[in-house]
Protein backbone atom coordinates (compact mmCIF):
# COMPACT_ATOMS: atom_id res chain seq x y z
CA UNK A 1 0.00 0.00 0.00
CA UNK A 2 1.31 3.26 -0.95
CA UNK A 3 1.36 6.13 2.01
CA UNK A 4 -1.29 8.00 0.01
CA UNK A 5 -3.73 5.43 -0.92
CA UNK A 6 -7.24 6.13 -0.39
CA UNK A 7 -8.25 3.37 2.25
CA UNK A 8 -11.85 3.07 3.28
CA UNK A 9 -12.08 1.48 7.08
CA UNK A 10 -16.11 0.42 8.08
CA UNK A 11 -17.04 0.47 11.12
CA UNK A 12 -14.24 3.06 12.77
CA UNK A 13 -16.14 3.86 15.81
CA UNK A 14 -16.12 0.18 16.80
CA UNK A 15 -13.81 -1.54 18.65
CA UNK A 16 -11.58 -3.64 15.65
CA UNK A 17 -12.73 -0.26 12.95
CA UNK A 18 -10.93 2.33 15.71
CA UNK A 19 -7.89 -0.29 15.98
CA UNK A 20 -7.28 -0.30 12.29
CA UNK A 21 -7.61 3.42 11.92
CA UNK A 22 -5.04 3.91 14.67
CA UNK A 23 -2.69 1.61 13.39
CA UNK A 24 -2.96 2.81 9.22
CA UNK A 25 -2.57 6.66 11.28
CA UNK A 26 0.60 5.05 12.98
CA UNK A 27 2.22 3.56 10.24
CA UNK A 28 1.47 7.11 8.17
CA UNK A 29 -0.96 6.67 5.56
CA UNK A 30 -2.53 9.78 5.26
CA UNK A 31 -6.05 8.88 3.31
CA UNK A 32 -8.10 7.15 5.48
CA UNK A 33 -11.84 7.11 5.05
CA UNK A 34 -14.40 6.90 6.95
CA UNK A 35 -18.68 7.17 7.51
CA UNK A 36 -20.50 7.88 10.33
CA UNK A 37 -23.68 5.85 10.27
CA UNK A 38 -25.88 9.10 9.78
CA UNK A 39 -23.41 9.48 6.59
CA UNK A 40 -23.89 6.28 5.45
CA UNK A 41 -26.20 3.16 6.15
CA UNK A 42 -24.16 0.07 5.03
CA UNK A 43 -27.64 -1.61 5.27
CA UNK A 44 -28.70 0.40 2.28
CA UNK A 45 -27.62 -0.76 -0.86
CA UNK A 46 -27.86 2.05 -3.23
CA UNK A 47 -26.37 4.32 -0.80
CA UNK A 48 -23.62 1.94 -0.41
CA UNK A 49 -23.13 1.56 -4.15
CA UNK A 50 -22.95 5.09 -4.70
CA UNK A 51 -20.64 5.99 -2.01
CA UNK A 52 -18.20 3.55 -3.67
CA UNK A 53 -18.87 4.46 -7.10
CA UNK A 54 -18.08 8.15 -6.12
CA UNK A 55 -15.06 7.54 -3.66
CA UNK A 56 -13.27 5.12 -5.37
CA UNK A 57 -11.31 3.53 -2.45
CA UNK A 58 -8.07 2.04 -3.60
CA UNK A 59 -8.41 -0.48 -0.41
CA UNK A 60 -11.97 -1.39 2.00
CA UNK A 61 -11.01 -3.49 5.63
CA UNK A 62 -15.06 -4.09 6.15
CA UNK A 63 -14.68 -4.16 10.38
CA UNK A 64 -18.30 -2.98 10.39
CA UNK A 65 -20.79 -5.59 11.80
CA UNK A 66 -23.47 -6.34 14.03
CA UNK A 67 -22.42 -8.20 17.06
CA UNK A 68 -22.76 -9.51 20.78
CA UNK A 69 -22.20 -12.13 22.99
CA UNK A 70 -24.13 -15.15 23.74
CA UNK A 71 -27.21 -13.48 25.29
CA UNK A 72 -27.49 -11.19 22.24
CA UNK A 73 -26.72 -13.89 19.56
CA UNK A 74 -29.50 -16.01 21.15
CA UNK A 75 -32.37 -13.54 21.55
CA UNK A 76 -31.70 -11.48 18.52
CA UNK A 77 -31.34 -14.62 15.57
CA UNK A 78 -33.03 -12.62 12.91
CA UNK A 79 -31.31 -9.32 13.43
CA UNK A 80 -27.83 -11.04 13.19
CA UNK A 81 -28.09 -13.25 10.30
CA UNK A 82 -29.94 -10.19 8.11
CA UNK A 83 -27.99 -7.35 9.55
CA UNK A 84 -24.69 -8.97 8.71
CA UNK A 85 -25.86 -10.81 5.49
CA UNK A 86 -26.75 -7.75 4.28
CA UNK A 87 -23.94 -5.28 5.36
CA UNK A 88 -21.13 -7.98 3.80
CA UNK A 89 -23.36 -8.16 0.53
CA UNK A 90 -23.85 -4.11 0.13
CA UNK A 91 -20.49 -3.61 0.55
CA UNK A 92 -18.84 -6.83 -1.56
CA UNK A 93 -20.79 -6.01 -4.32
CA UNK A 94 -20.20 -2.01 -4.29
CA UNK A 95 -16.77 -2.46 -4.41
CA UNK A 96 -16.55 -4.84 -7.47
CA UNK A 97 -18.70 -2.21 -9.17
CA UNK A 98 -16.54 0.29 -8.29
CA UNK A 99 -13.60 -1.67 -9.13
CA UNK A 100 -12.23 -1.77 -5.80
CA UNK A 101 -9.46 -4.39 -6.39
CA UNK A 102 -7.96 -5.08 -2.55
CA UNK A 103 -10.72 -5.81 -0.01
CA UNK A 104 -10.31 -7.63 3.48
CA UNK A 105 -13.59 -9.36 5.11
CA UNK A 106 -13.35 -9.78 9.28
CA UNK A 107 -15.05 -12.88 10.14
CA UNK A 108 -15.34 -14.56 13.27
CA UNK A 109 -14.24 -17.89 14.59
CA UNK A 110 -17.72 -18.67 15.77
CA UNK A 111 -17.63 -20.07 11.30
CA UNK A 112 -15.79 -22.88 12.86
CA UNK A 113 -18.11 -26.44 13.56
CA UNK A 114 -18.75 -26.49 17.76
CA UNK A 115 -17.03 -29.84 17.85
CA UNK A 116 -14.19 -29.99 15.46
CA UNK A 117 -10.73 -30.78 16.61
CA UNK A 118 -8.66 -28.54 18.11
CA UNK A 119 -6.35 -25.75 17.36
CA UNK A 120 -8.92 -25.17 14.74
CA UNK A 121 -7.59 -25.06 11.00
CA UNK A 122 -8.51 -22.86 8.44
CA UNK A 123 -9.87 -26.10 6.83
CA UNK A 124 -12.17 -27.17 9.32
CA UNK A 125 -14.89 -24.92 8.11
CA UNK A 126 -17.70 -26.34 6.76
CA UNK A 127 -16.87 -29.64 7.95
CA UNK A 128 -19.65 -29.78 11.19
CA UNK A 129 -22.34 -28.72 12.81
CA UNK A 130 -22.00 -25.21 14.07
CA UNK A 131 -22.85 -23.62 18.00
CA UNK A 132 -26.55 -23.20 18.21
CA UNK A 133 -26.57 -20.56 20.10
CA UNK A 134 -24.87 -18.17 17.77
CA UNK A 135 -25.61 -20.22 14.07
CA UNK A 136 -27.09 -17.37 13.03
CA UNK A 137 -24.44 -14.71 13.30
CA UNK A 138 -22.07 -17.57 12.21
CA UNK A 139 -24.02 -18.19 8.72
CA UNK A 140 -23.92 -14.77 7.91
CA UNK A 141 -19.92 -14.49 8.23
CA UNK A 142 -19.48 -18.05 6.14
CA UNK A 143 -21.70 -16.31 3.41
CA UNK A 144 -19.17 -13.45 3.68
CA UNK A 145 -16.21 -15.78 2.99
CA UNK A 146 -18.19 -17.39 0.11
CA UNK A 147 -18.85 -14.02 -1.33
CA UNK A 148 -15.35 -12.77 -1.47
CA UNK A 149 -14.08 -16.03 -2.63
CA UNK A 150 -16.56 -16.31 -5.62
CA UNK A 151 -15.80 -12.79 -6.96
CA UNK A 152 -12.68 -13.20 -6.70
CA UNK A 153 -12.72 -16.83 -8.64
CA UNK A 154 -15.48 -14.97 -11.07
CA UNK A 155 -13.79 -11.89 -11.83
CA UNK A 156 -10.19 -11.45 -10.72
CA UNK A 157 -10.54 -9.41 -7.32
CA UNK A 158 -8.57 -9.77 -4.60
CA UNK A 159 -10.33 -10.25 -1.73
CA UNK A 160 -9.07 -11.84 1.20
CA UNK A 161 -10.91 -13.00 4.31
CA UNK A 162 -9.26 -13.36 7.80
CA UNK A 163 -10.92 -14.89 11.05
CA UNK A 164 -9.54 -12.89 14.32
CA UNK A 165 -10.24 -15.28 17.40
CA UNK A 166 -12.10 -13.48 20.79
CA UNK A 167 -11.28 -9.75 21.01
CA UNK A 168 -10.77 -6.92 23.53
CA UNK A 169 -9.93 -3.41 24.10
CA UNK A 170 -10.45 0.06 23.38
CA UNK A 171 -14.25 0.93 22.59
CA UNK A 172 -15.10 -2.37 23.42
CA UNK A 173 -18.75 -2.96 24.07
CA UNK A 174 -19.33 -3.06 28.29
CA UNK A 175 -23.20 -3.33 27.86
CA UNK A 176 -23.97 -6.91 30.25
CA UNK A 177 -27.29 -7.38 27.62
CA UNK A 178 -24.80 -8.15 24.78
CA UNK A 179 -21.13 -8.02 25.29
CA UNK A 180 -18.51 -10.80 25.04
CA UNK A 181 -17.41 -12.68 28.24
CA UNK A 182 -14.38 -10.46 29.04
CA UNK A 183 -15.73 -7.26 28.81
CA UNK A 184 -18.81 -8.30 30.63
CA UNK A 185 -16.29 -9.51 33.43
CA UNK A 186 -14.58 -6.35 33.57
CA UNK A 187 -17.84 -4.30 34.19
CA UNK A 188 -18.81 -6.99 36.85
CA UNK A 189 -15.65 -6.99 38.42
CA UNK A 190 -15.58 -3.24 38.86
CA UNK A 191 -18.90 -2.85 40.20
CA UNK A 192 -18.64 -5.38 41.92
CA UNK A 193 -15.92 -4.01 43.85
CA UNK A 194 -16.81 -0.70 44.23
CA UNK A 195 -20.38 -2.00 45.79
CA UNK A 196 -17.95 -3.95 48.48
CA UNK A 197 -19.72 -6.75 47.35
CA UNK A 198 -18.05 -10.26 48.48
CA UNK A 199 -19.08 -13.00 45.32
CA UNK A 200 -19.21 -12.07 41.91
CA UNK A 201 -21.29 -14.12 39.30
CA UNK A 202 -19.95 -15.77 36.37
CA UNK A 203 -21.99 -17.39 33.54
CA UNK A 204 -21.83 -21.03 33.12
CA UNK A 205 -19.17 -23.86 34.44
CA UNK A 206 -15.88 -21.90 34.52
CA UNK A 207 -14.23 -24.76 32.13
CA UNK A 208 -14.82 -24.04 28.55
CA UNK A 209 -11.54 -22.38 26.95
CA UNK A 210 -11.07 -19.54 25.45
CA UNK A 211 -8.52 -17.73 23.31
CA UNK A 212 -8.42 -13.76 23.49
CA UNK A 213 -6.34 -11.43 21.43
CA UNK A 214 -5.90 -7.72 22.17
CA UNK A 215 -7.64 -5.86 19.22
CA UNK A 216 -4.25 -3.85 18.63
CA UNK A 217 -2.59 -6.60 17.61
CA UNK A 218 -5.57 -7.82 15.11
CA UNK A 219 -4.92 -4.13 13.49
CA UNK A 220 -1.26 -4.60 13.49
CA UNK A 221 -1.95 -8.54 11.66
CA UNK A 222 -4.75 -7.18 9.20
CA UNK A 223 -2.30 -4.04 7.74
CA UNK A 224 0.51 -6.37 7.73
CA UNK A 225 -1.28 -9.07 5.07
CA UNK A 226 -2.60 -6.33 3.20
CA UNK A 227 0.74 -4.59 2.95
CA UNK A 228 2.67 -7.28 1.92
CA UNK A 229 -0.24 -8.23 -0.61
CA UNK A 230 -1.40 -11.43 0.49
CA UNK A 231 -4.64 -12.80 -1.62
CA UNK A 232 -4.41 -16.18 -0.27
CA UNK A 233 -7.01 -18.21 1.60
CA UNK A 234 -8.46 -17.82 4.05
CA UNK A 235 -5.99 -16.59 7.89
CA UNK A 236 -6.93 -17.46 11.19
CA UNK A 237 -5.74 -14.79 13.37
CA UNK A 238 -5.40 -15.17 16.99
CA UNK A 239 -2.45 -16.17 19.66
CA UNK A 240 -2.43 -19.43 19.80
CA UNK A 241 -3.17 -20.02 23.08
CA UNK A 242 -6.15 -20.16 25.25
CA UNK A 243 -7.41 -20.13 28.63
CA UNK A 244 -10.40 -21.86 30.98
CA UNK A 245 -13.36 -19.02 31.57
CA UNK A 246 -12.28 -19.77 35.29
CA UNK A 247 -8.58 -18.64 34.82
CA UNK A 248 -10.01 -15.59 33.12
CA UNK A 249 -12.24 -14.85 35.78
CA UNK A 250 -9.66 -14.69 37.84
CA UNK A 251 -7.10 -12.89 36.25
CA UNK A 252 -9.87 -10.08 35.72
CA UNK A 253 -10.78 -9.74 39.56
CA UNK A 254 -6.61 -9.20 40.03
CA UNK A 255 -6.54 -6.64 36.96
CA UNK A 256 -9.56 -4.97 38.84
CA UNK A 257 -8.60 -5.54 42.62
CA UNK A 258 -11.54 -7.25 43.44
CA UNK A 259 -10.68 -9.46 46.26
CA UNK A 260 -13.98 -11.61 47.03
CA UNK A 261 -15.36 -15.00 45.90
CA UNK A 262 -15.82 -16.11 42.25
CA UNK A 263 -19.49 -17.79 41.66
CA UNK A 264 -20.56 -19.66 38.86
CA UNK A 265 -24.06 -19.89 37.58
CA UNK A 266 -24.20 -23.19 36.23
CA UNK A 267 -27.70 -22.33 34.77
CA UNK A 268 -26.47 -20.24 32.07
CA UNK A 269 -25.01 -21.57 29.04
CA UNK A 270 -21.65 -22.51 28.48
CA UNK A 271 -21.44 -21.82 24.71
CA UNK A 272 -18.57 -23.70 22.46
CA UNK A 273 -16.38 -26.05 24.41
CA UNK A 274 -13.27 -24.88 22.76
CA UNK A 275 -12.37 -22.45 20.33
CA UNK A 276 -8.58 -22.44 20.08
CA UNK A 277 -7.10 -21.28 16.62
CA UNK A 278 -4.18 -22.60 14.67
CA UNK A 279 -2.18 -19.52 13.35
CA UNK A 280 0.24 -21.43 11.95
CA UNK A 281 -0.28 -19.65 8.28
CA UNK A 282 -0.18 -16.23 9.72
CA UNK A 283 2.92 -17.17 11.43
CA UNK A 284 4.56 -18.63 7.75
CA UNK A 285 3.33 -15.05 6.40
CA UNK A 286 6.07 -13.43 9.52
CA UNK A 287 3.53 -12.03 11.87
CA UNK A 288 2.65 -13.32 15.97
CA UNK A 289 0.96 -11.73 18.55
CA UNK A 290 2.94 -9.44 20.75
CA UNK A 291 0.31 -8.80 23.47
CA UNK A 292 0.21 -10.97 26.47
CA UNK A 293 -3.18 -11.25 27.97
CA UNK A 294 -2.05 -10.09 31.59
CA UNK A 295 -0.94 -6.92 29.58
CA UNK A 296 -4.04 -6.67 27.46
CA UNK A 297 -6.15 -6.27 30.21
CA UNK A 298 -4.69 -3.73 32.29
CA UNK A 299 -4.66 -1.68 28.94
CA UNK A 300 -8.46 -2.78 28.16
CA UNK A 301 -9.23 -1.42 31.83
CA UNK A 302 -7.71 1.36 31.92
CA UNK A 303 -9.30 2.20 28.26
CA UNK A 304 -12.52 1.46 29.89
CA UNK A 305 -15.21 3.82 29.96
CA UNK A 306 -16.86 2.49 32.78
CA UNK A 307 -14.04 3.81 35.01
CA UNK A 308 -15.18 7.34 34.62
């Protein structure tokens, strides 16, 4: 990518959208572009469309997307799968009419089957049944993946799709109705301490693993494929390593400095057993994660808006 390319980044005021904006600023490219959502509704076609046709974007990350954690995924099916469906297809389709040749999808590794062995390969999708209770969500991002692979099999294009594992960080979403695990810890962890309260509840068993990578360093792997021009396959990005929601729990509380008891609800549902990626292709194309997760979270905290 040259420093002057005209680089269009969805979904900026979002947590992974605000990460690659800060890292393209960073690294000096000095034609970023971006739309509010009272600019520009991705879930309207023709307004999409024509805001590619008359931009002309020499590169498009699409970070924009509708999504939550279990709760959310579970009461809100229909607003996920069409949301997203739609979104992936307004914008996939503007930019091959507007002959937008570089384009990077950001899935999820929810695509993934619920059961399939892990660390998860790239090709292990397809190959099960998926997580009921975010199918949904998960259908939508496959169809992504399909859609940037056909166009690019049907007319040239080079548009690559990469699949960042769990995320945190700055301008993370902290509301309990429909955030992720760790930011919903966070929040409970802080309130709970600063209400003196001795337990603190935790959905489900404690034991399923998890695998969290701080949203910086999904930036930093995203600009590094597309500056190095990778059009492969599909890239699992992640760190490679994982953790029990237990050991989580607990390394929140001592990121927080909440010093009483750890409850779990074993009423609420666990989700996926495991969801540990193999990065072994983004490590062949030279890139690893540099942010521990003991690190990551003191950063995510103190980023936290919460706090003030």
């Amino acid at each position: 990518m040259d420093k002057d390319s005209k680089i269009f980044v969805t979904g900026h005021r979002g947590m992974v959208g605000s990460a690659l904006a800060r890292r393209l600023r960073a690294a000096g490219y000095t034609s970023i572009l971006t739309a509010d959502r009272s600019d520009l509704d991705l879930l309207d076609s023709r307004s999409v469309h024509e805001f590619l046709a008359r931009e002309k974007p020499h590169y498009l990350f699409i970070a924009a997307a509708k999504v939550g954690g279990i709760q959310a995924n579970n009461l809100q099916r229909a607003d996920f799968i069409y949301q997203n469906l739609m979104i992936e297809a307004n914008l996939i389709h503007g930019a091959h009419l507007a002959g937008v040749q570089r384009l990077m999808f950001l899935g999820s590794s929810c695509i993934y089957p619920r059961d399939c062995p892990q660390p998860i390969k790239e090709e292990y999708l397809l190959t099960g049944l998926l997580e009921q209770t975010n199918e949904p969500y998960a259908i939508a991002k496959i169809a992504g993946i399909k859609l940037a692979e056909s166009y690019n099999r049907q007319y040239g294009r080079q548009y690559v799709s990469v699949m960042p594992t769990n995320l945190y960080g700055p301008n993370d979403n902290y509301d309990l109705a429909s955030s992720h695990v760790l930011p919903a810890l966070l929040r409970k962890a802080h309130e709970a301490k600063l209400r003196g309260d001795k337990e603190c509840v935790v959905w489900g068993s404690g034991e399923p693993r998890r695998e969290f990578l701080y949203v910086d360093d999904l930036a930093d792997a995203c600009v590094h494929l597309m500056e190095r021009g990778y059009d492969g396959d599909l890239v699992n990005i992640g760190t490679g390593e994982d953790v029990t929601i237990r050991e989580l729990a607990e390394m929140v509380m001592a990121t927080v400095g909440f010093e009483g008891r750890i409850v779990f609800d074993l009423s609420k549902p666990d989700g996926t057993p495991r969801k540990l990626l193999d990065v072994g292709r983004l490590e062949a194309l030279g890139w690893c994660a540099r942010t521990p997760l003991s690190e990551g979270l003191r950063l995510a905290y103190e980023a936290a808006p919460f706090r003030y």
